[in-house]
N, C-alpha and C. Protein backbone atom coordinates (compact mmCIF):
# COMPACT_ATOMS: atom_id res chain seq x y z
N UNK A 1 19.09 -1.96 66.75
CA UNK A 1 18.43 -2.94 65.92
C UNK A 1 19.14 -2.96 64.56
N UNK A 2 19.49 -4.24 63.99
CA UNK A 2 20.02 -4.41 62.63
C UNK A 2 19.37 -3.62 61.47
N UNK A 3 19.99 -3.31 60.52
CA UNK A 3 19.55 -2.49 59.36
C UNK A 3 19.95 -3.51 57.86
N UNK A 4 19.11 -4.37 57.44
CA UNK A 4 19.82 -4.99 56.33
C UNK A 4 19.67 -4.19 54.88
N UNK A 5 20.36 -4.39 54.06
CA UNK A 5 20.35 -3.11 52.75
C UNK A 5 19.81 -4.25 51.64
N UNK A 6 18.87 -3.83 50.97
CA UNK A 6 18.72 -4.96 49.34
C UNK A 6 19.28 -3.57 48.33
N UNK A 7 19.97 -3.22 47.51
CA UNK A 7 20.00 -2.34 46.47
C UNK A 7 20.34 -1.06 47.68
N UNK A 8 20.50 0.73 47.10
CA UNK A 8 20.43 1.46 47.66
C UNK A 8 19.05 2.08 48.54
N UNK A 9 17.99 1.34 47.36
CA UNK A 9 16.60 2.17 48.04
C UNK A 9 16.12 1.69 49.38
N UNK A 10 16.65 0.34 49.25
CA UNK A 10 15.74 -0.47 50.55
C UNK A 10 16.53 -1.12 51.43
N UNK A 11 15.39 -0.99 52.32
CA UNK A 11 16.22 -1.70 53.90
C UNK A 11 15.10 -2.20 54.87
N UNK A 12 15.69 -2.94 55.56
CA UNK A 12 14.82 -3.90 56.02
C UNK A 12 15.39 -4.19 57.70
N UNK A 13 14.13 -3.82 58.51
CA UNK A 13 14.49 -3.63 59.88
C UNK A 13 13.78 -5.37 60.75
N UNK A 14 14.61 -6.28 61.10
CA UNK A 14 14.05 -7.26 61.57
C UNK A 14 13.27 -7.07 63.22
N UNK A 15 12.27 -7.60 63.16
CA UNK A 15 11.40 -7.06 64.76
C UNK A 15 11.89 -8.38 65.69
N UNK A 16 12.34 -8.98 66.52
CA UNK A 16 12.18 -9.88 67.01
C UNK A 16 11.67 -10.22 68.19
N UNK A 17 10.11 -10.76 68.02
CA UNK A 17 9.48 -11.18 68.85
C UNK A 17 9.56 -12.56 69.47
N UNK A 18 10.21 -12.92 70.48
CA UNK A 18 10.72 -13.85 71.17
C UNK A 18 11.94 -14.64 69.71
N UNK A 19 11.11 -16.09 69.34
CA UNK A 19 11.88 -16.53 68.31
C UNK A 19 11.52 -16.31 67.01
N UNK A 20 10.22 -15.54 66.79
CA UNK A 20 9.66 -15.29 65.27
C UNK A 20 10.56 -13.84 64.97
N UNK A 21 11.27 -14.01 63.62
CA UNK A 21 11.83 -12.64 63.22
C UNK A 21 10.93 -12.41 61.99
N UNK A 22 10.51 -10.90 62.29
CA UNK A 22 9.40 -10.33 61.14
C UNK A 22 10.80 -9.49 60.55
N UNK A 23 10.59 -9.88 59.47
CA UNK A 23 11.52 -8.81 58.07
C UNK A 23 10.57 -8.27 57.65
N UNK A 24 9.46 -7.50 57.54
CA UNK A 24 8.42 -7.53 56.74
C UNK A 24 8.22 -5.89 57.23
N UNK A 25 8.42 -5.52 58.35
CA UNK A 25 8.42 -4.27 58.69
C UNK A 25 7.85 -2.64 57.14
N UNK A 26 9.20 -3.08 56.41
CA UNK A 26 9.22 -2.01 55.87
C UNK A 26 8.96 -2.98 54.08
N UNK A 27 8.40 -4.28 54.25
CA UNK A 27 8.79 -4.92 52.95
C UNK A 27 8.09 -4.27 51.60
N UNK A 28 8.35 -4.03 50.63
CA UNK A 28 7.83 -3.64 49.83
C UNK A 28 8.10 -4.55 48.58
N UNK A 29 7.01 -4.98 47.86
CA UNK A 29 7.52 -6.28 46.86
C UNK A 29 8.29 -6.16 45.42
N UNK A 30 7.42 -4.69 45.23
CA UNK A 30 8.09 -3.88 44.30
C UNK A 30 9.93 -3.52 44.12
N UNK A 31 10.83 -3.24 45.67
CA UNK A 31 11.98 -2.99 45.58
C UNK A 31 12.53 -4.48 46.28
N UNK A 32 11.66 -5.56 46.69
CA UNK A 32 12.69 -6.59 47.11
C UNK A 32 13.30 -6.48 48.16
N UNK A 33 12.89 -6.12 49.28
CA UNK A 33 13.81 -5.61 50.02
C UNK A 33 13.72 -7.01 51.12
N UNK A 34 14.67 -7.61 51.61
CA UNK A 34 14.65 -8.34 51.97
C UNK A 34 15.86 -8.66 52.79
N UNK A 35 16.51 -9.32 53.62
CA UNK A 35 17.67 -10.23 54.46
C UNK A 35 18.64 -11.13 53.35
N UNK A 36 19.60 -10.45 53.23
CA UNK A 36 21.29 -10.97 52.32
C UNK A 36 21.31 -11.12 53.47
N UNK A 37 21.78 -12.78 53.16
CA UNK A 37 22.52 -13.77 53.93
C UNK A 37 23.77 -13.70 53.14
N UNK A 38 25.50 -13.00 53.89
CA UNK A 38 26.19 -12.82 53.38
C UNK A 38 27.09 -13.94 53.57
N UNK A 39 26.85 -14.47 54.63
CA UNK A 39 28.08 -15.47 55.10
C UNK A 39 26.96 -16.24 56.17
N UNK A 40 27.50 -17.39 56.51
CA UNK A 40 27.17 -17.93 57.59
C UNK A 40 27.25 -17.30 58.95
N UNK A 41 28.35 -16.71 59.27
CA UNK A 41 27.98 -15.98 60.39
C UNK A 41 27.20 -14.65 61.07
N UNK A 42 26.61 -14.35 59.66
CA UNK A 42 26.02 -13.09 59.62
C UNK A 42 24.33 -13.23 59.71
N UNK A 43 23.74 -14.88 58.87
CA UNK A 43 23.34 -15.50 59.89
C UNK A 43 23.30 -15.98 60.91
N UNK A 44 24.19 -16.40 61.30
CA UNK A 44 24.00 -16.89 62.41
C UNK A 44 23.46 -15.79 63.56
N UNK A 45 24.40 -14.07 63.62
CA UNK A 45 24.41 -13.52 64.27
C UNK A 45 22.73 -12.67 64.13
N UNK A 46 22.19 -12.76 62.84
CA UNK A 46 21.06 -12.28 62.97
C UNK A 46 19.56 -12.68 63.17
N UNK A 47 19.71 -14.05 62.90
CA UNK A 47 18.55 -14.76 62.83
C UNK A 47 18.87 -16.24 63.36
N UNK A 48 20.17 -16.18 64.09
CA UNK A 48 20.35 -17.61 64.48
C UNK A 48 19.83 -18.38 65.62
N UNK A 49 18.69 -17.43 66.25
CA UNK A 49 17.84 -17.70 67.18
C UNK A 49 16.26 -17.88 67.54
N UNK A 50 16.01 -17.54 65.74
CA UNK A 50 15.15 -17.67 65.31
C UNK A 50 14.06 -18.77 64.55
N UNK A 51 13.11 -19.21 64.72
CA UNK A 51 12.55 -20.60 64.84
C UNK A 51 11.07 -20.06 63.72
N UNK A 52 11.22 -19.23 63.52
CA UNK A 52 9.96 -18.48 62.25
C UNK A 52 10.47 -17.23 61.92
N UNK A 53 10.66 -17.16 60.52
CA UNK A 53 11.08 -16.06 59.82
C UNK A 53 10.36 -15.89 58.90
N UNK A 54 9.54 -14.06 59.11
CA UNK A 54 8.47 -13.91 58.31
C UNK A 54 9.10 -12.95 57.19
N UNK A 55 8.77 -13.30 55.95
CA UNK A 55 9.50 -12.41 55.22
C UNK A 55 10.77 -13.32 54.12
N UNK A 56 11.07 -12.15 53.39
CA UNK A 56 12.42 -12.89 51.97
C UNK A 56 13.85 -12.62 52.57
N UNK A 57 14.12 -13.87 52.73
CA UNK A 57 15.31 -14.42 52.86
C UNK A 57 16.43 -14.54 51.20
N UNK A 58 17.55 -13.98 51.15
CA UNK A 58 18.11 -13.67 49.73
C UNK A 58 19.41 -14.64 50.05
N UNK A 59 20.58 -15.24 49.27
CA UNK A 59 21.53 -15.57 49.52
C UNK A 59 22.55 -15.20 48.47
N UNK A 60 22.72 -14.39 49.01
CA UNK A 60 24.12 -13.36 47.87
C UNK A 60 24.90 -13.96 47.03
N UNK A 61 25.38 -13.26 46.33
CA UNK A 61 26.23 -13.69 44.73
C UNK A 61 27.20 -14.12 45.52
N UNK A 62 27.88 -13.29 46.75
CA UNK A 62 29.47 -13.77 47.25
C UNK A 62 29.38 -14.62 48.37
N UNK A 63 28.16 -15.28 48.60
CA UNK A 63 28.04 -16.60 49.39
C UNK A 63 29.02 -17.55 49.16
N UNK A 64 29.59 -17.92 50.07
CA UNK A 64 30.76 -18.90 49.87
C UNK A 64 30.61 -20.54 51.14
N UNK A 65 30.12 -21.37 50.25
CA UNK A 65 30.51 -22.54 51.33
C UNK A 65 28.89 -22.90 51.75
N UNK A 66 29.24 -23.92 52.75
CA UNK A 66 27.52 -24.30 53.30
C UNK A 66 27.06 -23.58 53.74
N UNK A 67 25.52 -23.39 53.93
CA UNK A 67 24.82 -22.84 55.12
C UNK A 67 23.65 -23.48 55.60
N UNK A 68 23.62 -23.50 56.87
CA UNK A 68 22.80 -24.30 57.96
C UNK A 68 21.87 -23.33 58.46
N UNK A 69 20.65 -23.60 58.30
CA UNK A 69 19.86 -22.98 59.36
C UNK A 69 19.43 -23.81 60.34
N UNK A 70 20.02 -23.56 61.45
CA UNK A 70 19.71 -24.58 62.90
C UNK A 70 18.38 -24.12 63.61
N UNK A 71 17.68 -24.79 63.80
CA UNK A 71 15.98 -24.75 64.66
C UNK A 71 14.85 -23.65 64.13
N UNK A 72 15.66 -23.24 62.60
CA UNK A 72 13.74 -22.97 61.89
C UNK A 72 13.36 -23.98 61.38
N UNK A 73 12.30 -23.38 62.10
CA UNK A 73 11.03 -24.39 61.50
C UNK A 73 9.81 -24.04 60.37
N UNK A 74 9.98 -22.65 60.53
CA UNK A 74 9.12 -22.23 59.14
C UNK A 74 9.52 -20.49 58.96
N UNK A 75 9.72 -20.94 57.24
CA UNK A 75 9.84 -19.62 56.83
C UNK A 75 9.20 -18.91 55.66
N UNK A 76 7.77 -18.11 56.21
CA UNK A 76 6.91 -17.70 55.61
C UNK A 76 6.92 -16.50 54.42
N UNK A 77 8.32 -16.74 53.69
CA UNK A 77 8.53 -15.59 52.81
C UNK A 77 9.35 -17.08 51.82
N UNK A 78 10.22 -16.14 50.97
CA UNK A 78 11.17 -16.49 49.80
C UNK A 78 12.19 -17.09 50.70
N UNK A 79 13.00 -17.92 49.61
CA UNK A 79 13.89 -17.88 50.38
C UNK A 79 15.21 -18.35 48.74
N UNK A 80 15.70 -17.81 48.62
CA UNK A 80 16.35 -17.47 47.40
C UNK A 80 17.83 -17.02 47.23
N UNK A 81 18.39 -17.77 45.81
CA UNK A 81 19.36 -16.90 45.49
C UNK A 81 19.05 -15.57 44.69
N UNK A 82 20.59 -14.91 44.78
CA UNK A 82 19.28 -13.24 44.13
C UNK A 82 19.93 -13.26 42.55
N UNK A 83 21.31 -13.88 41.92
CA UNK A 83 21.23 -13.84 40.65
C UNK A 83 19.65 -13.79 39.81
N UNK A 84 19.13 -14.71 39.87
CA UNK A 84 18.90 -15.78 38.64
C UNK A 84 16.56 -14.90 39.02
N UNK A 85 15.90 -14.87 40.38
CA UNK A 85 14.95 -14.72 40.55
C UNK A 85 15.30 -13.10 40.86
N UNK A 86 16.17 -12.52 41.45
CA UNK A 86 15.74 -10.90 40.92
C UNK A 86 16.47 -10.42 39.42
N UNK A 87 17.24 -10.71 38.73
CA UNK A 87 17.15 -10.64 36.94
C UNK A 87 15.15 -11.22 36.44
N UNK A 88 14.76 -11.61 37.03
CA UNK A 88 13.39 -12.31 36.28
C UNK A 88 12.27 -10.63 36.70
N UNK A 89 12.58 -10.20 37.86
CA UNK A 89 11.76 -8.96 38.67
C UNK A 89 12.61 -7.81 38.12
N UNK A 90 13.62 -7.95 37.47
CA UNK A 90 13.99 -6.29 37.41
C UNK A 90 14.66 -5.90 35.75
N UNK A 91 14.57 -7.45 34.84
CA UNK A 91 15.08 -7.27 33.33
C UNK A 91 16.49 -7.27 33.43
N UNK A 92 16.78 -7.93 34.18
CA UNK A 92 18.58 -7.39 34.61
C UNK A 92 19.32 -8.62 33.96
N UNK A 93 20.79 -8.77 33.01
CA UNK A 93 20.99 -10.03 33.08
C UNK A 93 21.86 -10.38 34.16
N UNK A 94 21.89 -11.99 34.18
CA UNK A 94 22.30 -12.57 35.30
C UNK A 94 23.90 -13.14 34.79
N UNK A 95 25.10 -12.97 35.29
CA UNK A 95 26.44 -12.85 34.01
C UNK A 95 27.29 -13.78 34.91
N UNK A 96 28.09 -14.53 34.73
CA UNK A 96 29.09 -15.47 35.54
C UNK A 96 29.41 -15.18 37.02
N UNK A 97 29.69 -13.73 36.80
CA UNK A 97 30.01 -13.38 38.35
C UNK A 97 28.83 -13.28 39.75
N UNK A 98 27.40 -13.62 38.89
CA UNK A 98 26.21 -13.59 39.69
C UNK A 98 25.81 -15.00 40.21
N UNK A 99 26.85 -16.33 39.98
CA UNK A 99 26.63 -17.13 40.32
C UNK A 99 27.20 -17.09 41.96
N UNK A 100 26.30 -17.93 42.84
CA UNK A 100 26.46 -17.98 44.50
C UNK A 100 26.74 -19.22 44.73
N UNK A 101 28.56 -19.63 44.96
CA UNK A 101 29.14 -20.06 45.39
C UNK A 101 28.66 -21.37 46.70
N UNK A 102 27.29 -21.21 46.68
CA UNK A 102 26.99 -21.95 48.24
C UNK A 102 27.08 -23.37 48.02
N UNK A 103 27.38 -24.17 48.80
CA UNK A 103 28.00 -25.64 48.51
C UNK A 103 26.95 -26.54 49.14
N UNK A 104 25.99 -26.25 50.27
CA UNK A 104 25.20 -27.34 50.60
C UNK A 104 24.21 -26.39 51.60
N UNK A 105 22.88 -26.52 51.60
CA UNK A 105 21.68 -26.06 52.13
C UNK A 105 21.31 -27.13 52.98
N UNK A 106 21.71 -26.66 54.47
CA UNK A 106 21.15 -27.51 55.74
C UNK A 106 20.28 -26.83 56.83
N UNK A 107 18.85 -27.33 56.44
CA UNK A 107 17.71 -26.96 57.55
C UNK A 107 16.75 -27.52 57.62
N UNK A 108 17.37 -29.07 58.45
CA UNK A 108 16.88 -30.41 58.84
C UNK A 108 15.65 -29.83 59.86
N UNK A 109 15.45 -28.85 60.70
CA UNK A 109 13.94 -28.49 61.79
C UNK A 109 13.48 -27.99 60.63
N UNK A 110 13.42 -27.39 59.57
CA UNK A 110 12.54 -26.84 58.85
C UNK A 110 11.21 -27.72 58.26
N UNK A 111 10.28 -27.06 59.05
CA UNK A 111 8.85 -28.22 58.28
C UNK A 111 7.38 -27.92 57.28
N UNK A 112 7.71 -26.00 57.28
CA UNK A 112 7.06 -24.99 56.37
C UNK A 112 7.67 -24.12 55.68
N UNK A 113 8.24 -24.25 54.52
CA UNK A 113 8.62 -23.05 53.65
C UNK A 113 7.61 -22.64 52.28
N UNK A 114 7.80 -21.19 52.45
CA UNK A 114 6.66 -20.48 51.53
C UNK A 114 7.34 -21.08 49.93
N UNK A 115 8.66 -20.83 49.45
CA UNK A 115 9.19 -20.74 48.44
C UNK A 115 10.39 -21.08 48.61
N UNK A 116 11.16 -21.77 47.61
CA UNK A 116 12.51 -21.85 47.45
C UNK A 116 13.14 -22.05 46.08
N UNK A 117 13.97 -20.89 45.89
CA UNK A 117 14.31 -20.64 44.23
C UNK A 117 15.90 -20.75 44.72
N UNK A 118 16.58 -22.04 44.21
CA UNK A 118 18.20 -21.87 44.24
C UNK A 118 17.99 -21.70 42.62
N UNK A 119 19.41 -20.93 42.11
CA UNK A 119 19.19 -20.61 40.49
C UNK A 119 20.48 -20.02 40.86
N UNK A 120 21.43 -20.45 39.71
CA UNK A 120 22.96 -19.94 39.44
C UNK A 120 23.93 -20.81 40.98
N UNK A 121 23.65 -21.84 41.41
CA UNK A 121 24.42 -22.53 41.98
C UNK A 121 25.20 -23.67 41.59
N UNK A 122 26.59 -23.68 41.13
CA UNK A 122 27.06 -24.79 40.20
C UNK A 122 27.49 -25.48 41.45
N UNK A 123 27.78 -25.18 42.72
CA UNK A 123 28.86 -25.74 43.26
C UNK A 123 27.96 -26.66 44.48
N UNK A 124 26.95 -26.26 44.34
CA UNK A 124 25.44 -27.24 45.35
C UNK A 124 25.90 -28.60 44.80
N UNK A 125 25.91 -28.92 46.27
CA UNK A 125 26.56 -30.43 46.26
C UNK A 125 25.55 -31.49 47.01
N UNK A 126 24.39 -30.52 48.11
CA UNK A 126 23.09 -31.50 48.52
C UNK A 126 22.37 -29.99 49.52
N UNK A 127 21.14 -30.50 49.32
CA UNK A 127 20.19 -30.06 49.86
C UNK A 127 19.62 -30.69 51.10
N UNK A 128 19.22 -30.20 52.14
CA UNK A 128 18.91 -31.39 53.23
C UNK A 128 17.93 -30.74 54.27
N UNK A 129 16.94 -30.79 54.14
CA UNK A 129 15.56 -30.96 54.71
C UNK A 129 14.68 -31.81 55.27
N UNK A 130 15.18 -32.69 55.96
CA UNK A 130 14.91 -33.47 56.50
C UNK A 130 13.00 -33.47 57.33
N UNK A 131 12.99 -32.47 57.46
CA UNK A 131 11.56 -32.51 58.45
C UNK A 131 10.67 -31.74 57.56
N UNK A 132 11.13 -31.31 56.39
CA UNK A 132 10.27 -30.09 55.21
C UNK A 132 8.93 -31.27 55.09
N UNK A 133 8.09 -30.46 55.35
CA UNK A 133 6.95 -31.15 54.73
C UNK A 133 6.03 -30.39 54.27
N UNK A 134 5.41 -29.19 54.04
CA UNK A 134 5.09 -28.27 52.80
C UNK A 134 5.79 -27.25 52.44
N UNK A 135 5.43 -26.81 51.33
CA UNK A 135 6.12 -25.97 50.20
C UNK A 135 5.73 -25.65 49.14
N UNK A 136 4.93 -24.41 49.13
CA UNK A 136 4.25 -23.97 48.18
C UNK A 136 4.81 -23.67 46.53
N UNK A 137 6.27 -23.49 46.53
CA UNK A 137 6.82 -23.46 45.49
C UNK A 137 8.26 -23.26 45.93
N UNK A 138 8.87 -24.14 44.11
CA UNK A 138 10.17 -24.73 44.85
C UNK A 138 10.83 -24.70 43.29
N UNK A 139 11.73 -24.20 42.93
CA UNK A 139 12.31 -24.53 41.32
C UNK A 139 14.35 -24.47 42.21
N UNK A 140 14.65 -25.86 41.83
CA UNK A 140 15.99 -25.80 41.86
C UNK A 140 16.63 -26.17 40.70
N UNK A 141 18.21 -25.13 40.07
CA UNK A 141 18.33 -25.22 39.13
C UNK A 141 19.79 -26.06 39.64
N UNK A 142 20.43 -27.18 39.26
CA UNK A 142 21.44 -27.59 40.25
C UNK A 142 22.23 -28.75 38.82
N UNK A 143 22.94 -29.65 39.26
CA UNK A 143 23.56 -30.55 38.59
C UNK A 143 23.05 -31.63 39.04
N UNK A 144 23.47 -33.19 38.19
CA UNK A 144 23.15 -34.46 38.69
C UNK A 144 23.56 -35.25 40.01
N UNK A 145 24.75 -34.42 39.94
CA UNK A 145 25.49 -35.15 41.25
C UNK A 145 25.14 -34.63 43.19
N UNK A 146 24.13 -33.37 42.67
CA UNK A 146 23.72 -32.44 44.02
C UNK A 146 22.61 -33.99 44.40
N UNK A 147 22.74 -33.78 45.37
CA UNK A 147 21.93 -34.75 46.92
C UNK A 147 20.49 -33.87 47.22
N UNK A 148 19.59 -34.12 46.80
CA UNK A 148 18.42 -33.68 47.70
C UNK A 148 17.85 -34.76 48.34
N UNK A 149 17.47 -34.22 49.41
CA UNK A 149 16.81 -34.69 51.07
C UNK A 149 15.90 -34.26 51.31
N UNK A 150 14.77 -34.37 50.77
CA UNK A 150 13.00 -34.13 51.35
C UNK A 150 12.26 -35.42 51.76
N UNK A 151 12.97 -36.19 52.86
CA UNK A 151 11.99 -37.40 52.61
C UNK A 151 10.29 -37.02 53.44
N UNK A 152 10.18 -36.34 54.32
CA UNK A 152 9.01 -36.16 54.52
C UNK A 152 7.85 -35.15 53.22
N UNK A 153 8.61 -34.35 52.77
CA UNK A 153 7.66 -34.18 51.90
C UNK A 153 6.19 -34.40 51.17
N UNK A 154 5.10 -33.65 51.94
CA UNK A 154 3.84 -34.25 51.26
C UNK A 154 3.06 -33.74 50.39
N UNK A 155 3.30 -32.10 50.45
CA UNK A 155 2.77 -31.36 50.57
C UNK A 155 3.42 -30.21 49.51
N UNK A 156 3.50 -30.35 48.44
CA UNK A 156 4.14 -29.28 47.66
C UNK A 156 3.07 -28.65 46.37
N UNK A 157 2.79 -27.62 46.39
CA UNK A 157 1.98 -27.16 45.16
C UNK A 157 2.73 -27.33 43.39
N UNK A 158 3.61 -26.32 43.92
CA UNK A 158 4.62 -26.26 42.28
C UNK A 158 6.25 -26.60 42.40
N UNK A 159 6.46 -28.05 41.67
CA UNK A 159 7.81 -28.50 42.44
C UNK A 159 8.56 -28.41 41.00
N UNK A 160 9.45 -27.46 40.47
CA UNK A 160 10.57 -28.03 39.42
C UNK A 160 12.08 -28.20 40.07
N UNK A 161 12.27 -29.16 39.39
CA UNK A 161 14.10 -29.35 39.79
C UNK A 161 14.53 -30.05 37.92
N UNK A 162 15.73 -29.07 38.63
CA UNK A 162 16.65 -28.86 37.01
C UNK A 162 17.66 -29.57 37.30
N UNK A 163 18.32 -30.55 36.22
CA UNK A 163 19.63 -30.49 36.04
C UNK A 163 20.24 -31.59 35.67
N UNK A 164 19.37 -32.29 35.04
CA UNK A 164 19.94 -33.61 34.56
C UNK A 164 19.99 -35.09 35.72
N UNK A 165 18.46 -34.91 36.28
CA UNK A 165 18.41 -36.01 37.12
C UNK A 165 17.92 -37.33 36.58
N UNK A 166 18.02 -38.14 37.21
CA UNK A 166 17.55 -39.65 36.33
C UNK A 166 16.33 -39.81 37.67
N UNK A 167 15.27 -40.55 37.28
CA UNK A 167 14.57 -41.03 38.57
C UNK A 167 14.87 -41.98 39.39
């Protein structure tokens, strides 16, 4: 069974029951311990069969390029870059090299997410959610020219988006 690492203290054992993957095993909120998504294929290989993911999803400083999540449909934790929202949990600053490289967020089956904090992404070029329709909280910090795609959207409690949009 996979062993994912957040920091030295914590680690995080995914259970997988048919297509729901529980991260939550050992979660503790205090150390963050959660699933670095390092690359696309590291998703792919760990959760790419997965259709409910319970638990915080992180997307690393050295994320490079798009990432797709193909056939979730809900993911009942965080789902985050870790610059910008763990500096806010641990007093840490967040410095040039903590920005995550990721270029476009695709997870068109997705139709429940708990949270979504992108923060320190200059190079987000579109967002695309096509079937998202709640979302309890959502702050994207991005540029004018990034593409977001929520057209079903009904259902959001706390929605900020940053970055110099026009309506």
């Amino acid at each position: 069974m996979p062993r994912f690492f957040f920091e030295a203290d914590g680690c995080v054992d995914i259970i997988y029951q048919g297509s729901v993957c529980d991260l939550t095993k050992n979660y503790n909120d205090y150390l963050w311990e959660g699933f670095i998504i390092e690359s696309q294929a590291a998703f792919d290989a760990a959760l790419g069969n997965c259709t409910t993911i319970i638990g915080p999803l992180f997307i690393s400083t050295n994320y490079t390029g798009p990432l797709v999540m193909n056939s979730v449909t809900n993911i009942t934790g965080q789902l985050s870059t870790i610059g910008k929202s763990f500096e806010t949990y641990t007093n840490e600053q967040t410095v040039a090299n903590d920005l995550t490289l990721l270029t476009s967020l695709q997870a068109d089956d997705l139709i429940w997410l708990e949270r979504l904090d992108l923060e320190g992404v200059p190079a987000l070029s579109s967002i695309s959610m096509a079937r998202l329709d709640t979302i309890s909280w959502m702050v994207v910090y991005s540029n004018p020219t990034t593409s977001l795609g929520f057209p079903l959207l009904t259902n959001g409690s706390d929605i900020s988006i940053y970055g110099g949009y026009s309506r």
